[in-house]
PDB file of N, CA and C in Angstrom:
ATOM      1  N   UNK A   1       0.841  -1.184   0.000  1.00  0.00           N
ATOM      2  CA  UNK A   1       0.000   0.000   0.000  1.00  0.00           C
ATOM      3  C   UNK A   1       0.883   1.242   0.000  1.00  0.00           C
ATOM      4  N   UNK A   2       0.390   2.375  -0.833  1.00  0.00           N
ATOM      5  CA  UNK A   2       0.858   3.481  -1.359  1.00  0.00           C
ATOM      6  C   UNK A   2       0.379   5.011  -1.299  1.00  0.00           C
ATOM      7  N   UNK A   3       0.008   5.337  -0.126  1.00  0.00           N
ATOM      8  CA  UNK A   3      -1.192   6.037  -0.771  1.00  0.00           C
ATOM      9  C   UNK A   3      -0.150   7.610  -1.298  1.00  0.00           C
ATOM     10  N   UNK A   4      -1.014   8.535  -1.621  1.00  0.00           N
ATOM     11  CA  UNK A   4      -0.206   9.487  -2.687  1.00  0.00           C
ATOM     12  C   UNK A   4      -0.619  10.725  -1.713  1.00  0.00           C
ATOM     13  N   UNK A   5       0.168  10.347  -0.131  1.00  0.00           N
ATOM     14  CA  UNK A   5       0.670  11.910   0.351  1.00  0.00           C
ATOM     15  C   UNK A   5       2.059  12.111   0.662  1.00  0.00           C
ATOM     16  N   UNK A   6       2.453  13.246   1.270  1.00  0.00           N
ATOM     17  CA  UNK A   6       3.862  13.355   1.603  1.00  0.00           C
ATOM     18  C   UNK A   6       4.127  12.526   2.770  1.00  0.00           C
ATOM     19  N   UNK A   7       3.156  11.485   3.868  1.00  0.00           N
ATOM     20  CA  UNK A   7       3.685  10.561   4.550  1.00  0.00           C
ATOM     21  C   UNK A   7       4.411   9.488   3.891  1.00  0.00           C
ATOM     22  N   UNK A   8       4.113   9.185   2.940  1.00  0.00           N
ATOM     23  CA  UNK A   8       4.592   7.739   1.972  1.00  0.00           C
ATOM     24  C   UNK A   8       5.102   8.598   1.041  1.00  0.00           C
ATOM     25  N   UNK A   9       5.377   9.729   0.132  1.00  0.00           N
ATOM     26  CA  UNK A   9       6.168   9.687  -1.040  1.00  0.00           C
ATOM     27  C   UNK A   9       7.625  10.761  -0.206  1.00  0.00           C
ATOM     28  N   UNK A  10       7.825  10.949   0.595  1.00  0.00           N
ATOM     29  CA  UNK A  10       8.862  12.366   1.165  1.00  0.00           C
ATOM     30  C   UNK A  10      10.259  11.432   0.692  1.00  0.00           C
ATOM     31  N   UNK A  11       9.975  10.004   1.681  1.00  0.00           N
ATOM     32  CA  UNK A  11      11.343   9.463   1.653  1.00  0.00           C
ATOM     33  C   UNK A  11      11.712   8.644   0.211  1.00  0.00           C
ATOM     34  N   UNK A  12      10.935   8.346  -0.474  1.00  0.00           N
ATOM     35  CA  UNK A  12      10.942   7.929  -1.939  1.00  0.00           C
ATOM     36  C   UNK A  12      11.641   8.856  -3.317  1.00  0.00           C
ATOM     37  N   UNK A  13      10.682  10.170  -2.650  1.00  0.00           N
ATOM     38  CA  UNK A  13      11.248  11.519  -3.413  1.00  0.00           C
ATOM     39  C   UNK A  13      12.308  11.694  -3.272  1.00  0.00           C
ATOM     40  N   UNK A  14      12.990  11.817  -1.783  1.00  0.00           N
ATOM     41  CA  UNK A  14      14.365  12.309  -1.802  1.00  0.00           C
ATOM     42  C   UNK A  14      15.465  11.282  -2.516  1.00  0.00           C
ATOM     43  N   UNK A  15      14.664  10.017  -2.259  1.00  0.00           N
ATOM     44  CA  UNK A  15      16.215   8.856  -2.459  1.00  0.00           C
ATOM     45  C   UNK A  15      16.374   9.228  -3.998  1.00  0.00           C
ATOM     46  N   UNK A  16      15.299   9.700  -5.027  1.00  0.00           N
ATOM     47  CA  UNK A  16      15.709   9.780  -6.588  1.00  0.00           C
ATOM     48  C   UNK A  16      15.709  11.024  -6.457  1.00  0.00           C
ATOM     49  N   UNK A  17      15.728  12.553  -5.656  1.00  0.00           N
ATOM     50  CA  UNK A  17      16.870  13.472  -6.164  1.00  0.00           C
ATOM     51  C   UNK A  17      18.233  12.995  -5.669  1.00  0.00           C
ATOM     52  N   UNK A  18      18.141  11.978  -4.606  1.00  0.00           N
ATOM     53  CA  UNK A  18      20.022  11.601  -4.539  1.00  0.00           C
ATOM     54  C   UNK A  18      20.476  10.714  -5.533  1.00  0.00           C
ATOM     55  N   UNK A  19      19.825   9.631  -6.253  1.00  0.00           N
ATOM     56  CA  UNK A  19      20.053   9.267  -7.424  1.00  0.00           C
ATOM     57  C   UNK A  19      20.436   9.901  -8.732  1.00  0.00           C
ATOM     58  N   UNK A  20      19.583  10.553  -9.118  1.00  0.00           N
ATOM     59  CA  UNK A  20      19.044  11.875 -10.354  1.00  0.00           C
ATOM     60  C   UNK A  20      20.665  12.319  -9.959  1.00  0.00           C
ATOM     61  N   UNK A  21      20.991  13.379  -8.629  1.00  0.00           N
ATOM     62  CA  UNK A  21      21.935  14.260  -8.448  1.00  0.00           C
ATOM     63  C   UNK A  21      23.435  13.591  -8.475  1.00  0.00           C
ATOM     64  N   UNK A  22      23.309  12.138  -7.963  1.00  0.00           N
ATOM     65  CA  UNK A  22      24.801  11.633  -8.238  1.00  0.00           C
ATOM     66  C   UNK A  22      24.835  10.591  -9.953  1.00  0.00           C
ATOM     67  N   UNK A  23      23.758  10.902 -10.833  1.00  0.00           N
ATOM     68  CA  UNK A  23      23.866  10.363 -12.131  1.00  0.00           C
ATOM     69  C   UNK A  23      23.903   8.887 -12.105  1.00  0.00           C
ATOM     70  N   UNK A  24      23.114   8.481 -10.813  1.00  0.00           N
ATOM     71  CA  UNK A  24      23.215   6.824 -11.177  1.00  0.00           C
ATOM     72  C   UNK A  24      21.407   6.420 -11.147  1.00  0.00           C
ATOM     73  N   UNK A  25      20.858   7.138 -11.783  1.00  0.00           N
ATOM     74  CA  UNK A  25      19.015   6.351 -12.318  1.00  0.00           C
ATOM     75  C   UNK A  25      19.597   6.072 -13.574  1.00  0.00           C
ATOM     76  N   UNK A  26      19.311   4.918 -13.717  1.00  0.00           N
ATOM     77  CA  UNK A  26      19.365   4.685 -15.301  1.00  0.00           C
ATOM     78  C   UNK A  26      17.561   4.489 -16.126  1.00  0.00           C
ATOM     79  N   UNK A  27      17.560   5.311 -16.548  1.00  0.00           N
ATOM     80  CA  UNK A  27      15.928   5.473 -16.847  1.00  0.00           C
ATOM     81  C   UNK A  27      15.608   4.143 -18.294  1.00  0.00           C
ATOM     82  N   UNK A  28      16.705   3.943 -18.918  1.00  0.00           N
ATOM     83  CA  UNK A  28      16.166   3.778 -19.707  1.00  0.00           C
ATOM     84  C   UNK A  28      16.294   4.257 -21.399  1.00  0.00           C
ATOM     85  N   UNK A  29      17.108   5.517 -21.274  1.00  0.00           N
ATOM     86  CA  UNK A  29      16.392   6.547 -22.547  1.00  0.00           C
ATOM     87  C   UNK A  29      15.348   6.539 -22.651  1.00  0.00           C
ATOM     88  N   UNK A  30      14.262   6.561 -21.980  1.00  0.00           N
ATOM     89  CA  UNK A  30      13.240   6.668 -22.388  1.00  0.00           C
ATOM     90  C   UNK A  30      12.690   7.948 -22.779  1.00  0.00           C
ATOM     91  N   UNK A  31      12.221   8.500 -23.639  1.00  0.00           N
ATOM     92  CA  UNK A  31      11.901   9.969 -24.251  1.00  0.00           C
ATOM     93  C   UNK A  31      10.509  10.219 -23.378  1.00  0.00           C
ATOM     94  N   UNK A  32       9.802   9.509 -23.202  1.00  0.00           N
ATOM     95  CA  UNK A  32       8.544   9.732 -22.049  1.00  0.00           C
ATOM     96  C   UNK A  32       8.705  10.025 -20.812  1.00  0.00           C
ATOM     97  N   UNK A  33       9.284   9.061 -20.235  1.00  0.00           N
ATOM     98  CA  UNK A  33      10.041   9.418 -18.710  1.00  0.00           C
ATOM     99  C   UNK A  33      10.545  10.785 -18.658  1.00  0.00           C
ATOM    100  N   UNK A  34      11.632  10.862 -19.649  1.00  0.00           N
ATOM    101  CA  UNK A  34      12.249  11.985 -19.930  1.00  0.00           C
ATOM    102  C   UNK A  34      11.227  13.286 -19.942  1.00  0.00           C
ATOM    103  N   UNK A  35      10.660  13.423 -20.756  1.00  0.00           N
ATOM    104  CA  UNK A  35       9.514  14.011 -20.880  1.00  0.00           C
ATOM    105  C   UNK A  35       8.389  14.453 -19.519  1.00  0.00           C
ATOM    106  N   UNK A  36       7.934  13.192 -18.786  1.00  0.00           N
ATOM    107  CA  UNK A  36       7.506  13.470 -17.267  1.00  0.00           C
ATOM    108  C   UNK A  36       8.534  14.157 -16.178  1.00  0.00           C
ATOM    109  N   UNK A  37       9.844  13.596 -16.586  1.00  0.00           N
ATOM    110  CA  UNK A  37      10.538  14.512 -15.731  1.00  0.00           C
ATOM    111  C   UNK A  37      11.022  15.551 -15.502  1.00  0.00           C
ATOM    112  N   UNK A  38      10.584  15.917 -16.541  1.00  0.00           N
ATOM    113  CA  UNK A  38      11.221  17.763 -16.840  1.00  0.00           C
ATOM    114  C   UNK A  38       9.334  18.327 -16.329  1.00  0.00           C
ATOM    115  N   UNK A  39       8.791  17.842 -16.195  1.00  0.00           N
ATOM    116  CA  UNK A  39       7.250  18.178 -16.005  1.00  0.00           C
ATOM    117  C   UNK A  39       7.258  18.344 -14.536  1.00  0.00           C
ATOM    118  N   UNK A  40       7.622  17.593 -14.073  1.00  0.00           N
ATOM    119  CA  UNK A  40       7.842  17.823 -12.308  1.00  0.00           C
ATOM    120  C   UNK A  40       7.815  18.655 -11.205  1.00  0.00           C
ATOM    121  N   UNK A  41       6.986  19.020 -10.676  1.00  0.00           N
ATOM    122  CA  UNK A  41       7.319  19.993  -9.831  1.00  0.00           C
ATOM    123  C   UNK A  41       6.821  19.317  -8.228  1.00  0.00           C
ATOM    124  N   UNK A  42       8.136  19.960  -7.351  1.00  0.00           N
ATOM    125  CA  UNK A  42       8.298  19.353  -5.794  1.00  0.00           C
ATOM    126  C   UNK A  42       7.451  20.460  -5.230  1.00  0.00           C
ATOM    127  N   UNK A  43       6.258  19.966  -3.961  1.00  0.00           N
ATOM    128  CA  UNK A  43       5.977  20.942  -3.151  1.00  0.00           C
ATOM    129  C   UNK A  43       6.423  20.512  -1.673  1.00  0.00           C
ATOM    130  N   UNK A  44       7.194  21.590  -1.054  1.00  0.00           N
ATOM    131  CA  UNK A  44       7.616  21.255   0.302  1.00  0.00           C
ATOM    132  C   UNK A  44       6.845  21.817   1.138  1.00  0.00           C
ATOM    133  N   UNK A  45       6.032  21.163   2.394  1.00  0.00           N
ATOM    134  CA  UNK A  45       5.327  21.532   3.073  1.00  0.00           C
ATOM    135  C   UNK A  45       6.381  21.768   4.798  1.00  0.00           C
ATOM    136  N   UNK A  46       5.265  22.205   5.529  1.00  0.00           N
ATOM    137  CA  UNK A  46       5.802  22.956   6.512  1.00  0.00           C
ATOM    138  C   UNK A  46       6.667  21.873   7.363  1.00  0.00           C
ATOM    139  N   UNK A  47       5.687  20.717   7.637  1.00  0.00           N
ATOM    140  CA  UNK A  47       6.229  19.605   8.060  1.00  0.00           C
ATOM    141  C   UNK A  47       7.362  18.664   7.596  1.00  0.00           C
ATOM    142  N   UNK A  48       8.181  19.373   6.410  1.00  0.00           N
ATOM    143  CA  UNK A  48       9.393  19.151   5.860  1.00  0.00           C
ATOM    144  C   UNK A  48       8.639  17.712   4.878  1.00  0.00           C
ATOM    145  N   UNK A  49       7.721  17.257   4.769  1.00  0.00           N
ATOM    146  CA  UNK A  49       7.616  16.548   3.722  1.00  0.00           C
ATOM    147  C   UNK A  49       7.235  16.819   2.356  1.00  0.00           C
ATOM    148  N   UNK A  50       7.596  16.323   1.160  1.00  0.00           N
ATOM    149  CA  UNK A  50       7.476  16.719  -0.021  1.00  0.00           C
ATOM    150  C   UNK A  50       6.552  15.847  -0.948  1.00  0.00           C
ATOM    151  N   UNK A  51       5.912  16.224  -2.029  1.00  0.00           N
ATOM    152  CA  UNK A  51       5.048  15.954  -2.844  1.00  0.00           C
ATOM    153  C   UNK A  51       5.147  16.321  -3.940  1.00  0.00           C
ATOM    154  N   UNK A  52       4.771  15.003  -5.254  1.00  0.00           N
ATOM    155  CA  UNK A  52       5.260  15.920  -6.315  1.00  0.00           C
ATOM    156  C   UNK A  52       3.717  16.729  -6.534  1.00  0.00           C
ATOM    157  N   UNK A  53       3.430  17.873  -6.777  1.00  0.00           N
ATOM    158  CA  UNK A  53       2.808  18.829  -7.289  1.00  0.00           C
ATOM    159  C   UNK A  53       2.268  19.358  -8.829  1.00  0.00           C
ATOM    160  N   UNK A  54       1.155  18.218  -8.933  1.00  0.00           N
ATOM    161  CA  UNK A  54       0.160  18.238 -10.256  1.00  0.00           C
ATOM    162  C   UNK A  54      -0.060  19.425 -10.798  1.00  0.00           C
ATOM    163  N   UNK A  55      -0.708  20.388  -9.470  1.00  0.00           N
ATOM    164  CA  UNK A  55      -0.941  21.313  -9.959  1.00  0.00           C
ATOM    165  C   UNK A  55      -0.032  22.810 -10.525  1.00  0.00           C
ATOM    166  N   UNK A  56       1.282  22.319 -10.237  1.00  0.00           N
ATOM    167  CA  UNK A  56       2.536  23.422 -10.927  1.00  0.00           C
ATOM    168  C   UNK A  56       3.037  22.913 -11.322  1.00  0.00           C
ATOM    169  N   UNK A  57       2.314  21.227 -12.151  1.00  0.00           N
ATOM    170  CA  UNK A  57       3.785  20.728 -12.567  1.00  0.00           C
ATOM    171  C   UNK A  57       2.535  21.337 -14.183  1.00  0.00           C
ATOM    172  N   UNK A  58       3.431  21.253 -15.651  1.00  0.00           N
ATOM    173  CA  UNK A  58       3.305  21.398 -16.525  1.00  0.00           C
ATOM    174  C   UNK A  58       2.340  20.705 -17.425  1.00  0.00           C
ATOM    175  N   UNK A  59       2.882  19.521 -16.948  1.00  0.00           N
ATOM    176  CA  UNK A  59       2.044  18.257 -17.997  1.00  0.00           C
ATOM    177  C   UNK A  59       1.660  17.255 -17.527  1.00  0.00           C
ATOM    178  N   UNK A  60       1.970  16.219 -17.961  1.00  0.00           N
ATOM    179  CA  UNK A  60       1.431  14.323 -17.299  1.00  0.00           C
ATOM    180  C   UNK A  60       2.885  13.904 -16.274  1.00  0.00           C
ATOM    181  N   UNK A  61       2.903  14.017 -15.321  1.00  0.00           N
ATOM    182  CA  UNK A  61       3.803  13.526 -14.336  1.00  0.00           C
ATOM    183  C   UNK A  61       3.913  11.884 -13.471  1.00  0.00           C
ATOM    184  N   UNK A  62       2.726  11.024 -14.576  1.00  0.00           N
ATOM    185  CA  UNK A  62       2.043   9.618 -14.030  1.00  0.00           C
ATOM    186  C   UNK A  62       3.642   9.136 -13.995  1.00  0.00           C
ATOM    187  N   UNK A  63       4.261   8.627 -15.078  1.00  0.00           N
ATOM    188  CA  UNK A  63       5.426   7.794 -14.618  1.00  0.00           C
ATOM    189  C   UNK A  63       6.169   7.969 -13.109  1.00  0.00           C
ATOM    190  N   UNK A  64       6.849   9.679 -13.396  1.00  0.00           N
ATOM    191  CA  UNK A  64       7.420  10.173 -11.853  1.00  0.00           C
ATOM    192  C   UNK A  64       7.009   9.474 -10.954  1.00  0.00           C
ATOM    193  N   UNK A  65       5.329   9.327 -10.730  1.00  0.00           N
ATOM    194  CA  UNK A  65       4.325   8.869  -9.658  1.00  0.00           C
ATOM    195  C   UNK A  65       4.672   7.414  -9.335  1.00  0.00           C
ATOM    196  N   UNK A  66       4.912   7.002 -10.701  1.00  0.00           N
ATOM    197  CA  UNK A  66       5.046   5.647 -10.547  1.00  0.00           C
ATOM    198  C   UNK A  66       6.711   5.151 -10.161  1.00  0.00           C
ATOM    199  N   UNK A  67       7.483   5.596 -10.406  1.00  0.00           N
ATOM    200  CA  UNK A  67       8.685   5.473 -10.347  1.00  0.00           C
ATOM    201  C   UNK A  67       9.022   6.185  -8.827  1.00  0.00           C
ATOM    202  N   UNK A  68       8.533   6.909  -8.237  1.00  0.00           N
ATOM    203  CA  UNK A  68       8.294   7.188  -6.783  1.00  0.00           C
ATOM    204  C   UNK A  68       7.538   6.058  -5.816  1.00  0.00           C
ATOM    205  N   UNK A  69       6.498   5.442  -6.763  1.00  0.00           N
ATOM    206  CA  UNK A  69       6.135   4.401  -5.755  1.00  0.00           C
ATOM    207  C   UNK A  69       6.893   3.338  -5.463  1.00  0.00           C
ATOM    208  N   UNK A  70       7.595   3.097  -6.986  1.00  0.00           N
ATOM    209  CA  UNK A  70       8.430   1.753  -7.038  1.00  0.00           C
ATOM    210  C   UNK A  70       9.561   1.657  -6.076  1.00  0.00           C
ATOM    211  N   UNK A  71      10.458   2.934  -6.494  1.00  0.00           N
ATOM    212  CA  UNK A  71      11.107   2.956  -5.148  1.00  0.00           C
ATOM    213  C   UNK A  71      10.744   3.010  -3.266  1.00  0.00           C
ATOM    214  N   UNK A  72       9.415   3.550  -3.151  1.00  0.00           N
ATOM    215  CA  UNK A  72       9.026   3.469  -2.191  1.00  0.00           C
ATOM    216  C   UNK A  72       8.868   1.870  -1.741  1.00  0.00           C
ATOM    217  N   UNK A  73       8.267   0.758  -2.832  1.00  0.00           N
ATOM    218  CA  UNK A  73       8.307  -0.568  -2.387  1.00  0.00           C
ATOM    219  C   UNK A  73       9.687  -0.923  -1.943  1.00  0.00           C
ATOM    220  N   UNK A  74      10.585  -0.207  -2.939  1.00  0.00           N
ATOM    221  CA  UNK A  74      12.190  -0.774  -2.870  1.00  0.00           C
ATOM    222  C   UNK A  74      12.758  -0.492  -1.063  1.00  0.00           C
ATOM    223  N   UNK A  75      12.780   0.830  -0.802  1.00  0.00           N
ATOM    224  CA  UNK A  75      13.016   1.200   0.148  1.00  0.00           C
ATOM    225  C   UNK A  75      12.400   0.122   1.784  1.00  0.00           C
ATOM    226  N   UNK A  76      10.822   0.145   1.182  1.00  0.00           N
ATOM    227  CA  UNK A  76      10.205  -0.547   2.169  1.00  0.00           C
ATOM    228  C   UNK A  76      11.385  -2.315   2.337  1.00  0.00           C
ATOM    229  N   UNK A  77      11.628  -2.497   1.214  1.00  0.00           N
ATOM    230  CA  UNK A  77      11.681  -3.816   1.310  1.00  0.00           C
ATOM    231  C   UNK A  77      12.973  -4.199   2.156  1.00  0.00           C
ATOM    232  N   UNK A  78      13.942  -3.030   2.398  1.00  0.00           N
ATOM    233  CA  UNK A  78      15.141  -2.996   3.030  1.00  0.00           C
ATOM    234  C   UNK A  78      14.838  -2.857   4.407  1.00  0.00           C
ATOM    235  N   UNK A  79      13.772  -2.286   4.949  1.00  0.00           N
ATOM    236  CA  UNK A  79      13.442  -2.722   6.265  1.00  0.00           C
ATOM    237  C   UNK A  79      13.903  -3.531   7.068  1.00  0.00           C
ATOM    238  N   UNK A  80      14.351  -3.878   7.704  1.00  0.00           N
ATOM    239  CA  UNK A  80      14.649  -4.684   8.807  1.00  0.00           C
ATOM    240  C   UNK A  80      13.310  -5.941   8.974  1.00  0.00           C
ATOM    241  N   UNK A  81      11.743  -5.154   9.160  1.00  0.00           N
ATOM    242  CA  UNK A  81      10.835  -5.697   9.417  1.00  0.00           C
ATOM    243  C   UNK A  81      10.116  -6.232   8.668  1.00  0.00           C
ATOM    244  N   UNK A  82      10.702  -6.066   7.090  1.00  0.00           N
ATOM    245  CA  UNK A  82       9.802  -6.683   6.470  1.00  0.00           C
ATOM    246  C   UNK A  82      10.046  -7.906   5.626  1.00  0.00           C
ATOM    247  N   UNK A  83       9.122  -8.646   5.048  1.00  0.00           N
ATOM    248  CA  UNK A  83       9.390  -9.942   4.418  1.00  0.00           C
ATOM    249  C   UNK A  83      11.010  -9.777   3.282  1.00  0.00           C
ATOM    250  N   UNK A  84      12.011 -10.964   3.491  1.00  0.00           N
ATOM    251  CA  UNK A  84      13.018 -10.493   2.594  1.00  0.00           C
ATOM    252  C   UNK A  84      12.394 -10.387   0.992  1.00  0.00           C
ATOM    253  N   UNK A  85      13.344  -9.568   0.607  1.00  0.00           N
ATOM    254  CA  UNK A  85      12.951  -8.733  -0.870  1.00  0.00           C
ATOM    255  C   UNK A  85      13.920 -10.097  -2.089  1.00  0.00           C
ATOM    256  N   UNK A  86      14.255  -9.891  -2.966  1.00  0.00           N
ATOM    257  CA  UNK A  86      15.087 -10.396  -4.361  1.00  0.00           C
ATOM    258  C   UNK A  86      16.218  -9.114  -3.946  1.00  0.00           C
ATOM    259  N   UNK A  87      15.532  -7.669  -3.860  1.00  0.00           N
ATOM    260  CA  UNK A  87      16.430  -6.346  -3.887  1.00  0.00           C
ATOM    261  C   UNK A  87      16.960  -6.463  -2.712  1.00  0.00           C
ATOM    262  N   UNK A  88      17.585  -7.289  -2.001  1.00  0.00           N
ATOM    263  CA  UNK A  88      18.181  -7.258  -0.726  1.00  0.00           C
ATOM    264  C   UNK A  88      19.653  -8.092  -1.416  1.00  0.00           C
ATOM    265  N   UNK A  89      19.426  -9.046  -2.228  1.00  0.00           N
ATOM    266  CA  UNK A  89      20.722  -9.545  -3.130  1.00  0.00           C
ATOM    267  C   UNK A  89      21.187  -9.089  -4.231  1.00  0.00           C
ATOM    268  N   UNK A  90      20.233  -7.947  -4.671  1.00  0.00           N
ATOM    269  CA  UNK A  90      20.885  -7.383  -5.969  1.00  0.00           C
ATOM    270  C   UNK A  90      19.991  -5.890  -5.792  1.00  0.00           C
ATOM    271  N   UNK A  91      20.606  -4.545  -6.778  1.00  0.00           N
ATOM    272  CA  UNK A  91      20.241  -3.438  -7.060  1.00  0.00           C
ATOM    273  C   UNK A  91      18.754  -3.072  -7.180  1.00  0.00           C
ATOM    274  N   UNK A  92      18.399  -1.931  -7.271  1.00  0.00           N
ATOM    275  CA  UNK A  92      16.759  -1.595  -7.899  1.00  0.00           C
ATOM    276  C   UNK A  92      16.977  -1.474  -9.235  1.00  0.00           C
ATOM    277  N   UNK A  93      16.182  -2.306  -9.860  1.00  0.00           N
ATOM    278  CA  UNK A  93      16.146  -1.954 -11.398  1.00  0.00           C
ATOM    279  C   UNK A  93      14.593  -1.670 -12.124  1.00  0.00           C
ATOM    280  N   UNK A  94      15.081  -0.505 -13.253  1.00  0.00           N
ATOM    281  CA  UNK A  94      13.757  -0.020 -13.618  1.00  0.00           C
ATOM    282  C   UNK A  94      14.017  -0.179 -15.289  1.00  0.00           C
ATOM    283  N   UNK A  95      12.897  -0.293 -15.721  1.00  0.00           N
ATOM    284  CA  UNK A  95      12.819  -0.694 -17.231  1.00  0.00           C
ATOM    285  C   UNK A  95      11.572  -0.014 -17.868  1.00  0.00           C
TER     286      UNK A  95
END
């Protein structure tokens, strides 16, 4: 479960601007992705959590959304508490 506020997407968001910023997402080439991601816009709320922001972002931002959740499963799955992952023996990979 996922739901689409800044409780569940803050820590998802940040791990792919630290990805994005040290040049290791490999997207793909994808010209769509590409495309959603220049569409993007972050809103930071008071409570220091972040959201991506539909309404200042430009265009269709669904992938971002989705590629925020995915990592959010990823993240979850490194937990300590939760059922072991496949991504606990190897990288996150996106296609």
């Amino acid at each position: 479960e996922m739901r689409q506020n800044g409780h569940y997407f803050t820590e998802p968001i940040l791990k792919l601007e630290e990805v994005i910023g040290k040049h290791t997402l490999n997207k793909g080439l994808d010209p769509v992705l590409d495309w959603m991601f220049e569409n993007v816009a972050i809103k930071l709320y008071p409570d220091s959590k972040v959201m991506f922001d539909k309404k200042e972002s430009r265009e269709k931002i669904d992938g971002m959304v989705v590629l925020a959740m995915c990592m959010g499963g990823y993240l979850r799955s490194l937990a300590p508490d939760e059922e072991k992952s496949v991504y606990l023996e190897r990288d996150f990979l996106f296609m």
